[in-house]
PDB file of N, CA and C in Angstrom:
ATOM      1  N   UNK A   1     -15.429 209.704  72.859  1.00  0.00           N
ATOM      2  CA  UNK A   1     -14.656 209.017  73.861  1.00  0.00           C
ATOM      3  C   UNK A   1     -14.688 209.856  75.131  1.00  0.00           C
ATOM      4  N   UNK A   2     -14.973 209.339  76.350  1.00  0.00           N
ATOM      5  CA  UNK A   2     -14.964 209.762  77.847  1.00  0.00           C
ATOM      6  C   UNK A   2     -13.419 209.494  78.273  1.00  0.00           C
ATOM      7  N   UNK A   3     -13.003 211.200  78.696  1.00  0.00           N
ATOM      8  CA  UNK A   3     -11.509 211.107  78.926  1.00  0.00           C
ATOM      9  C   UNK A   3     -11.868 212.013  80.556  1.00  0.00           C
ATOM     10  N   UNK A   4     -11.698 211.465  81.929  1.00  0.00           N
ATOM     11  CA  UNK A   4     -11.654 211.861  83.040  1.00  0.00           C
ATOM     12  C   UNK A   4     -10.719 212.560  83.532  1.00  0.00           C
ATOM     13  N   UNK A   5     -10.700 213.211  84.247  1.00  0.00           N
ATOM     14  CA  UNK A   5      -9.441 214.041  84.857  1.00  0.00           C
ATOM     15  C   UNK A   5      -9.881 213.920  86.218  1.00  0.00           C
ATOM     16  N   UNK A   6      -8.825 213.980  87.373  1.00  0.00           N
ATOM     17  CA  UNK A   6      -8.646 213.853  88.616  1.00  0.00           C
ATOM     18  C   UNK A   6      -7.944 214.872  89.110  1.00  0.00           C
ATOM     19  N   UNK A   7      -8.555 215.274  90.326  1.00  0.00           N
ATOM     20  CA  UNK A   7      -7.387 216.441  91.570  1.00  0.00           C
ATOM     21  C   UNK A   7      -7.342 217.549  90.914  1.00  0.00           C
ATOM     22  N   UNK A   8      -6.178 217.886  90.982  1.00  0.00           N
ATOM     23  CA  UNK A   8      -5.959 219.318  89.991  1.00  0.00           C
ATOM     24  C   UNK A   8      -6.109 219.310  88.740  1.00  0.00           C
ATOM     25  N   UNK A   9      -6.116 218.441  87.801  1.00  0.00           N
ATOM     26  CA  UNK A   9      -6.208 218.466  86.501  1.00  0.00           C
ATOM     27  C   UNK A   9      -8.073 219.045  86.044  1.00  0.00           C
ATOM     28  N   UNK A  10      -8.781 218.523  87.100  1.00  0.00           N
ATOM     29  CA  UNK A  10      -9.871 218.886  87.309  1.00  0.00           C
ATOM     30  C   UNK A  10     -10.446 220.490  87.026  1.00  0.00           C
ATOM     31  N   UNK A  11      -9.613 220.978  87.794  1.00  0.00           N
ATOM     32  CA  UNK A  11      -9.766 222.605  88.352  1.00  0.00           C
ATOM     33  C   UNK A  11      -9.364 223.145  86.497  1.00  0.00           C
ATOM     34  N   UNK A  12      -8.114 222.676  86.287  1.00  0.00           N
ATOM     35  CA  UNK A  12      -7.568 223.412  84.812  1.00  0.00           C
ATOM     36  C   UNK A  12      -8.720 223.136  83.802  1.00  0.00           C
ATOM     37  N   UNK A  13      -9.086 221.953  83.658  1.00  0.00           N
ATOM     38  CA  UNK A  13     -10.006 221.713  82.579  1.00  0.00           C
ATOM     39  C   UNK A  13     -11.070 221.989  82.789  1.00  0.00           C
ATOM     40  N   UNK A  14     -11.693 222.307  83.905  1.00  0.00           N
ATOM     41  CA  UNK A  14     -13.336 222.998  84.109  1.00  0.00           C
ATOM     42  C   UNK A  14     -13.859 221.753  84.415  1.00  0.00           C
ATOM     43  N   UNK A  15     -13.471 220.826  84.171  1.00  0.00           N
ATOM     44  CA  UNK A  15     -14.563 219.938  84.354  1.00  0.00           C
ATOM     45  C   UNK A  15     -13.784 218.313  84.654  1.00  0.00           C
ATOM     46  N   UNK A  16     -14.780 217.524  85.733  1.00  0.00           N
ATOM     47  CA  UNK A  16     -14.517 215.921  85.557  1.00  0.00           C
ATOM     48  C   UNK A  16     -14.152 215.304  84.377  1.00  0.00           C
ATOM     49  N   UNK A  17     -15.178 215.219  83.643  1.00  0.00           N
ATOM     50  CA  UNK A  17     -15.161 214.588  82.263  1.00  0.00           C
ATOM     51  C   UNK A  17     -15.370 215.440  80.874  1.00  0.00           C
ATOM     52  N   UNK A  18     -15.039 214.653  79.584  1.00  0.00           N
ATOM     53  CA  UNK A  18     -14.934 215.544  78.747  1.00  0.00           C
ATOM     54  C   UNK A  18     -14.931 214.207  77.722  1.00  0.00           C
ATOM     55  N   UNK A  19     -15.990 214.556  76.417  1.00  0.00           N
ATOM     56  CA  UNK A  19     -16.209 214.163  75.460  1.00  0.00           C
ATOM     57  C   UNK A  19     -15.434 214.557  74.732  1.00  0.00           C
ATOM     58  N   UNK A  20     -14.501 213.646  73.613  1.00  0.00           N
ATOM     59  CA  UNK A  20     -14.060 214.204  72.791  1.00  0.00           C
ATOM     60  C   UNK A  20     -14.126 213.500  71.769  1.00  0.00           C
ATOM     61  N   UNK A  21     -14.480 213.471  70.335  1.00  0.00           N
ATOM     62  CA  UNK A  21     -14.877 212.830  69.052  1.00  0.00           C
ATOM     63  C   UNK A  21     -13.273 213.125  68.095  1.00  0.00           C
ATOM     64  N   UNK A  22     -12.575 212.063  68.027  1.00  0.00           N
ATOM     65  CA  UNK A  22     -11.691 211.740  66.635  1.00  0.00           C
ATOM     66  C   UNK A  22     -12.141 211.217  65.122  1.00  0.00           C
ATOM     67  N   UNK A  23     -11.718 211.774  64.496  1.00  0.00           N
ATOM     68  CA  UNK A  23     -11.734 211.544  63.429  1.00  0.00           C
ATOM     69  C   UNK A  23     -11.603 210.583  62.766  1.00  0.00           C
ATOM     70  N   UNK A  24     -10.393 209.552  63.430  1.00  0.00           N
ATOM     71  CA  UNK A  24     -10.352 208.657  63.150  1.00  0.00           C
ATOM     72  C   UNK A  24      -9.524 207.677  64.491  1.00  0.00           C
ATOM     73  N   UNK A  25      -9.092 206.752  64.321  1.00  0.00           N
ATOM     74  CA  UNK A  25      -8.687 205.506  65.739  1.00  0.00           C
ATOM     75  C   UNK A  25      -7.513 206.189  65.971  1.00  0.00           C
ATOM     76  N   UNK A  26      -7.218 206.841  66.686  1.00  0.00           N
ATOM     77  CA  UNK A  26      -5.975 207.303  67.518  1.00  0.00           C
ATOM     78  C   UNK A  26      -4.748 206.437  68.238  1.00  0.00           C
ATOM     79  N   UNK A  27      -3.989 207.208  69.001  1.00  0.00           N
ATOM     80  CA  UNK A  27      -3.449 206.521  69.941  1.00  0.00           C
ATOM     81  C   UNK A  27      -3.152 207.350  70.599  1.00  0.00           C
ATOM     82  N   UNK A  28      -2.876 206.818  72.206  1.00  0.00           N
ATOM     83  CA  UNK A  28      -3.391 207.922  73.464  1.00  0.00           C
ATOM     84  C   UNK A  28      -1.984 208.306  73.270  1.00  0.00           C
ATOM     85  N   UNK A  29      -1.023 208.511  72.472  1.00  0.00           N
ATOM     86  CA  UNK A  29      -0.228 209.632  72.149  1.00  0.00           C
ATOM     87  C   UNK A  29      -0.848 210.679  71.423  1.00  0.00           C
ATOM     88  N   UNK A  30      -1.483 210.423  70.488  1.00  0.00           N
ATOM     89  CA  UNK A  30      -2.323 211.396  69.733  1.00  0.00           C
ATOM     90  C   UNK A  30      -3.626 211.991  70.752  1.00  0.00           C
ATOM     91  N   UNK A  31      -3.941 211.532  71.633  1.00  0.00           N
ATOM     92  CA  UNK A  31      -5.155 212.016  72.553  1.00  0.00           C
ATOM     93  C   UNK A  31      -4.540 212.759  73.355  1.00  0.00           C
ATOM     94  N   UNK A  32      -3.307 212.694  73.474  1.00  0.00           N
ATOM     95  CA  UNK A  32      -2.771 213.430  74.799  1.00  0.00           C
ATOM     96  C   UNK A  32      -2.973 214.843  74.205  1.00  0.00           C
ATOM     97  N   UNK A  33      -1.974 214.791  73.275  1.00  0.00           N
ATOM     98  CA  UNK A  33      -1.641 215.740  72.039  1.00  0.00           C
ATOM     99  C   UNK A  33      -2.945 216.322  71.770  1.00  0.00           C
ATOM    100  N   UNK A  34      -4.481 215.701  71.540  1.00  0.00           N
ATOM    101  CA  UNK A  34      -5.739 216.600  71.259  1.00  0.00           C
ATOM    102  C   UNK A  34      -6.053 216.889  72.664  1.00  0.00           C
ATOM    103  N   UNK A  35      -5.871 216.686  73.181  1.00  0.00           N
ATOM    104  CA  UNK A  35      -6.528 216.999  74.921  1.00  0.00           C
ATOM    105  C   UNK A  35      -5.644 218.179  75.577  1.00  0.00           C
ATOM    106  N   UNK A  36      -4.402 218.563  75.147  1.00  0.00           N
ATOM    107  CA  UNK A  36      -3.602 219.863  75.384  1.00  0.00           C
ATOM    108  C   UNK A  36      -3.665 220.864  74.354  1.00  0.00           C
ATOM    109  N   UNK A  37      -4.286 220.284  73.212  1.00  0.00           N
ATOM    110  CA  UNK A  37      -4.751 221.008  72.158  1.00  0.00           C
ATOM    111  C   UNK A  37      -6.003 222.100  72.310  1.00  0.00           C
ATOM    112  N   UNK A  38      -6.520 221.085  73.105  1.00  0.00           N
ATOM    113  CA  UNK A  38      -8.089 222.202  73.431  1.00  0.00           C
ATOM    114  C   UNK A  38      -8.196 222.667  74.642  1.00  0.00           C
ATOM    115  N   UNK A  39      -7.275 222.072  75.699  1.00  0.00           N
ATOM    116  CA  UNK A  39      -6.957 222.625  76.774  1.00  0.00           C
ATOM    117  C   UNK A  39      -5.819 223.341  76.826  1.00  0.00           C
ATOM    118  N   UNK A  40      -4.988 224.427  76.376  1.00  0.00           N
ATOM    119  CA  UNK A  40      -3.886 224.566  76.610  1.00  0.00           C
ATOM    120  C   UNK A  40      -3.263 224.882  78.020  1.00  0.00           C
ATOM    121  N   UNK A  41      -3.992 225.263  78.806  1.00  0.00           N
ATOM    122  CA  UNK A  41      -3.330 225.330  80.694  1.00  0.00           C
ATOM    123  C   UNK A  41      -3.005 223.873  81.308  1.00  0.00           C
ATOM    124  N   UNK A  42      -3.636 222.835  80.228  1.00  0.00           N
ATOM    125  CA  UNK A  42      -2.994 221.490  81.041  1.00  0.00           C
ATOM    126  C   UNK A  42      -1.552 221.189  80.643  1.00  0.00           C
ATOM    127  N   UNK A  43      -0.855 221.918  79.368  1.00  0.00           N
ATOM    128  CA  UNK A  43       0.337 221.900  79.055  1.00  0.00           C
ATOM    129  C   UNK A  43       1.411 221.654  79.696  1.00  0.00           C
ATOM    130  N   UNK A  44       1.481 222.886  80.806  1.00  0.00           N
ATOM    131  CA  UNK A  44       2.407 222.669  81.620  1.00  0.00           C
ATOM    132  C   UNK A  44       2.348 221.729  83.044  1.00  0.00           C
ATOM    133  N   UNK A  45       0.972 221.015  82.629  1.00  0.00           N
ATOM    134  CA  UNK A  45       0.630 219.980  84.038  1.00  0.00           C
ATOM    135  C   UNK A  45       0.974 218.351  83.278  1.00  0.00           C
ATOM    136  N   UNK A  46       1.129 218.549  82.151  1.00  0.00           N
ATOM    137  CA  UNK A  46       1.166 217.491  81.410  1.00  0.00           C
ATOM    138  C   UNK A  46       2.503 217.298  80.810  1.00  0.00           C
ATOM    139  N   UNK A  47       2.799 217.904  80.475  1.00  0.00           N
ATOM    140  CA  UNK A  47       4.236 218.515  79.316  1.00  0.00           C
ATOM    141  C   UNK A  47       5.488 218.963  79.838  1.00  0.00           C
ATOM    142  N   UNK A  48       6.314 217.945  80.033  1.00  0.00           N
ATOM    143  CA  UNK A  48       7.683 218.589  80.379  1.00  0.00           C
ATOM    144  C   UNK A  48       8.349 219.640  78.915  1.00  0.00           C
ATOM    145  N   UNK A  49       9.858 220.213  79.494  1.00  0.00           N
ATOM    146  CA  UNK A  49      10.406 220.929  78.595  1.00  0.00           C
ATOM    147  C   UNK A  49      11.128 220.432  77.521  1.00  0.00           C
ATOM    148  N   UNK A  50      10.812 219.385  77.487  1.00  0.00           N
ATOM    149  CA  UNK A  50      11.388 218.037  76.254  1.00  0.00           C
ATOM    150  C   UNK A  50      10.508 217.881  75.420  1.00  0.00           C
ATOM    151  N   UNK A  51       9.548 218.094  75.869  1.00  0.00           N
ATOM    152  CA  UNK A  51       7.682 218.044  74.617  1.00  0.00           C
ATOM    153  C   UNK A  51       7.523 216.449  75.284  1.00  0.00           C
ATOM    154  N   UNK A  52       7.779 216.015  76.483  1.00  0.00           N
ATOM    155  CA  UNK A  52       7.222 214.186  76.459  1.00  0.00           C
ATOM    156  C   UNK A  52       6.299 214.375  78.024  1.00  0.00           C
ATOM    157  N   UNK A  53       5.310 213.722  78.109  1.00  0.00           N
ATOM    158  CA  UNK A  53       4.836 213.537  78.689  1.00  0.00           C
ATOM    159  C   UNK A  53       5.428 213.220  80.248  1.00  0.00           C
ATOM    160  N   UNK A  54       4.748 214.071  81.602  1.00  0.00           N
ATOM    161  CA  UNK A  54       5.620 214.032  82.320  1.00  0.00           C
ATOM    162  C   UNK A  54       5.378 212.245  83.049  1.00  0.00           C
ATOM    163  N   UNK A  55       6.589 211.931  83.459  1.00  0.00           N
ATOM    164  CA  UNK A  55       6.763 210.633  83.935  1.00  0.00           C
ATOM    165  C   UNK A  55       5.654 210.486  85.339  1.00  0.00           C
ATOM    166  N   UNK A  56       5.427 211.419  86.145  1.00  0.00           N
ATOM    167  CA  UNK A  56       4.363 210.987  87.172  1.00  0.00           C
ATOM    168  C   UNK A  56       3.011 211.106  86.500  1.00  0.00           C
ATOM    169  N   UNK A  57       2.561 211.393  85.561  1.00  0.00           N
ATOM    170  CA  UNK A  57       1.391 211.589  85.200  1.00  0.00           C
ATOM    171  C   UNK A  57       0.717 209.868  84.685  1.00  0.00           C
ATOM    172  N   UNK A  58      -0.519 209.529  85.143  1.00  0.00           N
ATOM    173  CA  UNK A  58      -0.878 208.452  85.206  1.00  0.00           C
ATOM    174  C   UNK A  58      -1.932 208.650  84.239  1.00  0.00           C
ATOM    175  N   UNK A  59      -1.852 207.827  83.097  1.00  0.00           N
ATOM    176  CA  UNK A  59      -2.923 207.363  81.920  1.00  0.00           C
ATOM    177  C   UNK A  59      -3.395 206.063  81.972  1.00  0.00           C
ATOM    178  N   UNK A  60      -4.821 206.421  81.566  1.00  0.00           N
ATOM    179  CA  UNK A  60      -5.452 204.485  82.510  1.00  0.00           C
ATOM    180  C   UNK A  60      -6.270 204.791  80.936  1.00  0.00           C
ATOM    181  N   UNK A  61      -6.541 203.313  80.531  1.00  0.00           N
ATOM    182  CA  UNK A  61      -7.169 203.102  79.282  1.00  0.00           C
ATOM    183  C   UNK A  61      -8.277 201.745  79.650  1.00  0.00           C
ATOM    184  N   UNK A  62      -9.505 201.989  79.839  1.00  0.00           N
ATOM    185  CA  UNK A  62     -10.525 201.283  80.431  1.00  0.00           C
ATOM    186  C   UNK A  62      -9.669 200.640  81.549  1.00  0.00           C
ATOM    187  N   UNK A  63      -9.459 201.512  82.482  1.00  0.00           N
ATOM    188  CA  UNK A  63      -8.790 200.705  83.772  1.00  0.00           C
ATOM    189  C   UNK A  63      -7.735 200.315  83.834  1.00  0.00           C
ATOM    190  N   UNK A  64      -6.839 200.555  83.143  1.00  0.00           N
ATOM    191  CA  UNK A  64      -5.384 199.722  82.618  1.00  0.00           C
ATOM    192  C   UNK A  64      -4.214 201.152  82.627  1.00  0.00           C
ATOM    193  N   UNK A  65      -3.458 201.016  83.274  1.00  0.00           N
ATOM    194  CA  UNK A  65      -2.392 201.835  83.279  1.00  0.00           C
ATOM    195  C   UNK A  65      -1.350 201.633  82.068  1.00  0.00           C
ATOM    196  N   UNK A  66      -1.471 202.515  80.947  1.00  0.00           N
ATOM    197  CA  UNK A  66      -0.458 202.227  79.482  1.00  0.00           C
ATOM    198  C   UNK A  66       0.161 202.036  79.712  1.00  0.00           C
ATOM    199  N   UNK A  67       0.984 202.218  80.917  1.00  0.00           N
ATOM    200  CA  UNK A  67       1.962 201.727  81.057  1.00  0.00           C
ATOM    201  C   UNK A  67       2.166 200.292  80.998  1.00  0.00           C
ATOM    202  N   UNK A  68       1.160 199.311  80.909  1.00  0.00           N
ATOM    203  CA  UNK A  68       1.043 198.274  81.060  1.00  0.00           C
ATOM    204  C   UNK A  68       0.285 197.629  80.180  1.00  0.00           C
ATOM    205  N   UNK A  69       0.241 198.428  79.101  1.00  0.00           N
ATOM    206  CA  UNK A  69      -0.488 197.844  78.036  1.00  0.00           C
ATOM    207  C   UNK A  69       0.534 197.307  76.546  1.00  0.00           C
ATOM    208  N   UNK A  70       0.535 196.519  75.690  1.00  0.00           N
ATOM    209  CA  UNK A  70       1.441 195.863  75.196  1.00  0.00           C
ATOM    210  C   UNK A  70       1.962 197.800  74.584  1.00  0.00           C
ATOM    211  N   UNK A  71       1.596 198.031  73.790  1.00  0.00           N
ATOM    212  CA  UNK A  71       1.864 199.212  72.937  1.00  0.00           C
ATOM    213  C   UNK A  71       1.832 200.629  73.334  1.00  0.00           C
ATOM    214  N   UNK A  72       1.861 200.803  74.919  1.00  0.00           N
ATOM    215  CA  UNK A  72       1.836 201.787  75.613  1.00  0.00           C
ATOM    216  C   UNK A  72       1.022 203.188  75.058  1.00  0.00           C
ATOM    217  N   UNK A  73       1.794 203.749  74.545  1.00  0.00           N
ATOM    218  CA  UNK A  73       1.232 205.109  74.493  1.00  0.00           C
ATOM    219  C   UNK A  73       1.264 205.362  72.259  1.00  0.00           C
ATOM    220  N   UNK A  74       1.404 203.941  71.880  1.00  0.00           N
ATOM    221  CA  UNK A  74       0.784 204.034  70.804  1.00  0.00           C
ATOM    222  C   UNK A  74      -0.298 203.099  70.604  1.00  0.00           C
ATOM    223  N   UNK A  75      -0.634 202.553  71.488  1.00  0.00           N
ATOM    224  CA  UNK A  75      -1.988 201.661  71.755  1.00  0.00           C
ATOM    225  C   UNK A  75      -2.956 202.714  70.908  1.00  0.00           C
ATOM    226  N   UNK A  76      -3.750 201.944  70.063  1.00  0.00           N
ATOM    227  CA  UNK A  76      -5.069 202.320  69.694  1.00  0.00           C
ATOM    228  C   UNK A  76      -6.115 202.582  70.401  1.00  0.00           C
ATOM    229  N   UNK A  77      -7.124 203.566  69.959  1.00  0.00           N
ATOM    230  CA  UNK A  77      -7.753 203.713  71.085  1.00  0.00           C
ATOM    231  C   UNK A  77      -9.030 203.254  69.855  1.00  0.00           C
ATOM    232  N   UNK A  78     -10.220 203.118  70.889  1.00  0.00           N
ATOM    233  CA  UNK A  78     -11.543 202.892  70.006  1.00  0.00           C
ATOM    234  C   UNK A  78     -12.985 203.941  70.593  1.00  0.00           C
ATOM    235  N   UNK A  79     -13.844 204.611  69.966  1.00  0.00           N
ATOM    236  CA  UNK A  79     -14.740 205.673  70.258  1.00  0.00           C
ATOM    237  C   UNK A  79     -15.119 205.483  71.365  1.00  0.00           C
ATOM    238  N   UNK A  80     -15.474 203.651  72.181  1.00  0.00           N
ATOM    239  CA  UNK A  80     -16.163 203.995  72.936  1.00  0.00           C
ATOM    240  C   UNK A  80     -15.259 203.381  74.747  1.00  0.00           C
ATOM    241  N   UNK A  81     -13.854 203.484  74.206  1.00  0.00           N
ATOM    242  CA  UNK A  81     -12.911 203.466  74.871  1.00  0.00           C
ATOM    243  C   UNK A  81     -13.017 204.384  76.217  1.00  0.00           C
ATOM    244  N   UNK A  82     -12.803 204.513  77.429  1.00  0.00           N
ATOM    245  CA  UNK A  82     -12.819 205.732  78.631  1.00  0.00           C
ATOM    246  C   UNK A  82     -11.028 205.652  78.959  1.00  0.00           C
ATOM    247  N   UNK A  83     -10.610 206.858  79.514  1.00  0.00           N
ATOM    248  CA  UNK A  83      -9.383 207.277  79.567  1.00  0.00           C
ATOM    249  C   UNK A  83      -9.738 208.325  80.795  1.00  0.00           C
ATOM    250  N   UNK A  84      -8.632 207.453  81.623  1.00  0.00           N
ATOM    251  CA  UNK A  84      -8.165 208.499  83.187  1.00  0.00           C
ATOM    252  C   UNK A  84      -6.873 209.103  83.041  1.00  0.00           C
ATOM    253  N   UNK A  85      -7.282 210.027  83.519  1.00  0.00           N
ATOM    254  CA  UNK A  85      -5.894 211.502  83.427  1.00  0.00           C
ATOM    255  C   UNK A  85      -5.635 211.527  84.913  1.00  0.00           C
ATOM    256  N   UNK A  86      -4.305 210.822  85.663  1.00  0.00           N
ATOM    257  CA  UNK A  86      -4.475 211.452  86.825  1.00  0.00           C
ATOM    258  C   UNK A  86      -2.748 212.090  87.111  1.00  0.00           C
ATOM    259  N   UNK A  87      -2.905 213.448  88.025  1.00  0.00           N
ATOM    260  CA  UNK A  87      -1.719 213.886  88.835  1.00  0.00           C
ATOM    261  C   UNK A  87      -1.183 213.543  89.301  1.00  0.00           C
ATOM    262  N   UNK A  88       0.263 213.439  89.714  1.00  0.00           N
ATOM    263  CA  UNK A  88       0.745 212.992  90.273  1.00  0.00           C
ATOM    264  C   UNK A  88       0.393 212.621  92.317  1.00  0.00           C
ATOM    265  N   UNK A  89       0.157 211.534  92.863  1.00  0.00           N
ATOM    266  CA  UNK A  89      -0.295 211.325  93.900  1.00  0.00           C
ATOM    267  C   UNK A  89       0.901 210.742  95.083  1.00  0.00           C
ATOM    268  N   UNK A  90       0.560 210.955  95.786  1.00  0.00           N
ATOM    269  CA  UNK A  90       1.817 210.924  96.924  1.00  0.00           C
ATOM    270  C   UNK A  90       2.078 209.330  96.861  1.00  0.00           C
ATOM    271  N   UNK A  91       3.896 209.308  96.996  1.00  0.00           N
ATOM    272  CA  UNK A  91       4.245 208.485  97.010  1.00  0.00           C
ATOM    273  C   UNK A  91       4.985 207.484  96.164  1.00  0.00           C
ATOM    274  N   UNK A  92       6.350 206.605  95.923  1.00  0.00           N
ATOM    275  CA  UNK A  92       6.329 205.798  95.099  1.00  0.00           C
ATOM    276  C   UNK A  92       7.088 206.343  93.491  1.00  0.00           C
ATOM    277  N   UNK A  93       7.756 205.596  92.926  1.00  0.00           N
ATOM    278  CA  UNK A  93       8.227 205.871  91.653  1.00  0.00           C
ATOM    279  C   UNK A  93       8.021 205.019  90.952  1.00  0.00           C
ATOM    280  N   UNK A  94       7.961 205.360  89.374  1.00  0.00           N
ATOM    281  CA  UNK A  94       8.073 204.260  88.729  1.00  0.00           C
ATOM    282  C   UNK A  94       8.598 204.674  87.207  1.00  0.00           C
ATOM    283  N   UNK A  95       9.093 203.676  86.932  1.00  0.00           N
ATOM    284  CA  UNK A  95      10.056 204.428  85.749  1.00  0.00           C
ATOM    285  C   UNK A  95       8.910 203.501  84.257  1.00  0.00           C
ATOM    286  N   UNK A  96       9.190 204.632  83.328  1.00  0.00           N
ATOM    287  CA  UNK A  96       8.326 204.814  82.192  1.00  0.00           C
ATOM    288  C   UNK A  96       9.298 203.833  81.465  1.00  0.00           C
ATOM    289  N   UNK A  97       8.466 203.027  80.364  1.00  0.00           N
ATOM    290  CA  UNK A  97       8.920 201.873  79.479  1.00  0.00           C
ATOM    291  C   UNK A  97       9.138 202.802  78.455  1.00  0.00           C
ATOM    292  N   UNK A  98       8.011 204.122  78.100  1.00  0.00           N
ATOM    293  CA  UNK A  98       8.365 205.040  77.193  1.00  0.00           C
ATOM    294  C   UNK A  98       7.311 206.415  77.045  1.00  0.00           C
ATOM    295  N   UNK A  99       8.117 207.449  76.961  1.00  0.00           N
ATOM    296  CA  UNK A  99       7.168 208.376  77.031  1.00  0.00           C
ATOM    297  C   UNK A  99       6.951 209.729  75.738  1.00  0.00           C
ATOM    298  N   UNK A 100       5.888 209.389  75.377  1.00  0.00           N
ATOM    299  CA  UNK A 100       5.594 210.296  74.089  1.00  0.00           C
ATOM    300  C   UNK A 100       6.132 212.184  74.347  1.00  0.00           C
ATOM    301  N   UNK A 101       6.606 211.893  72.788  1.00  0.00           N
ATOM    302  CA  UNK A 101       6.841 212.926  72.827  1.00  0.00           C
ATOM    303  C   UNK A 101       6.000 214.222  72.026  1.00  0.00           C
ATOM    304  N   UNK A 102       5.584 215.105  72.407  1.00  0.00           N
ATOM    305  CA  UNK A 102       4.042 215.734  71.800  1.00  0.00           C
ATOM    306  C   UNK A 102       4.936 217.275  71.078  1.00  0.00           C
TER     307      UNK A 102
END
């Protein structure tokens, strides 16, 4: 699965993009969770002090903001699924339907 990172998230992870192979069908709660797993400096770009995902951080699932997907952040994911990681960007609030806790 192709999981992108944007802006600063960029710089922490070394890289734009990043392959990562599950074991089995996930959910981009569980991807978050392997993606701070092998990155640990995105922790604190990702991870409030509650263990939940921080509320400005934007997760897109083939183009789709989870937030807006029926099952949010226990949505299934599939191998050949792509996933955007982005920072928080100027401007605007929006309040989370629900946010995993890792």
């Amino acid at each position: 699965m192709k999981v992108n990172f944007y802006a600063t998230l960029r710089a922490v992870v070394g890289a734009k993009t990043v392959e990562l192979e599950l074991n089995r069908r996930a959910t981009v709660e569980e991807l978050i969770y392997e993606i701070v797993k092998r990155y640990p400096a995105l922790h604190e770009h990702l991870i409030d002090r509650q263990g939940k995902l921080h509320g400005h951080i934007h997760v897109f699932v083939n183009g789709r903001d989870v937030y807006y997907l029926e099952d949010d952040y226990k949505t299934l994911l599939n191998p050949e699924d792509k996933v955007d990681i982005f920072p928080p960007v100027g401007g605007g609030w929006r309040r989370m339907r629900s946010q995993p806790t890792l």
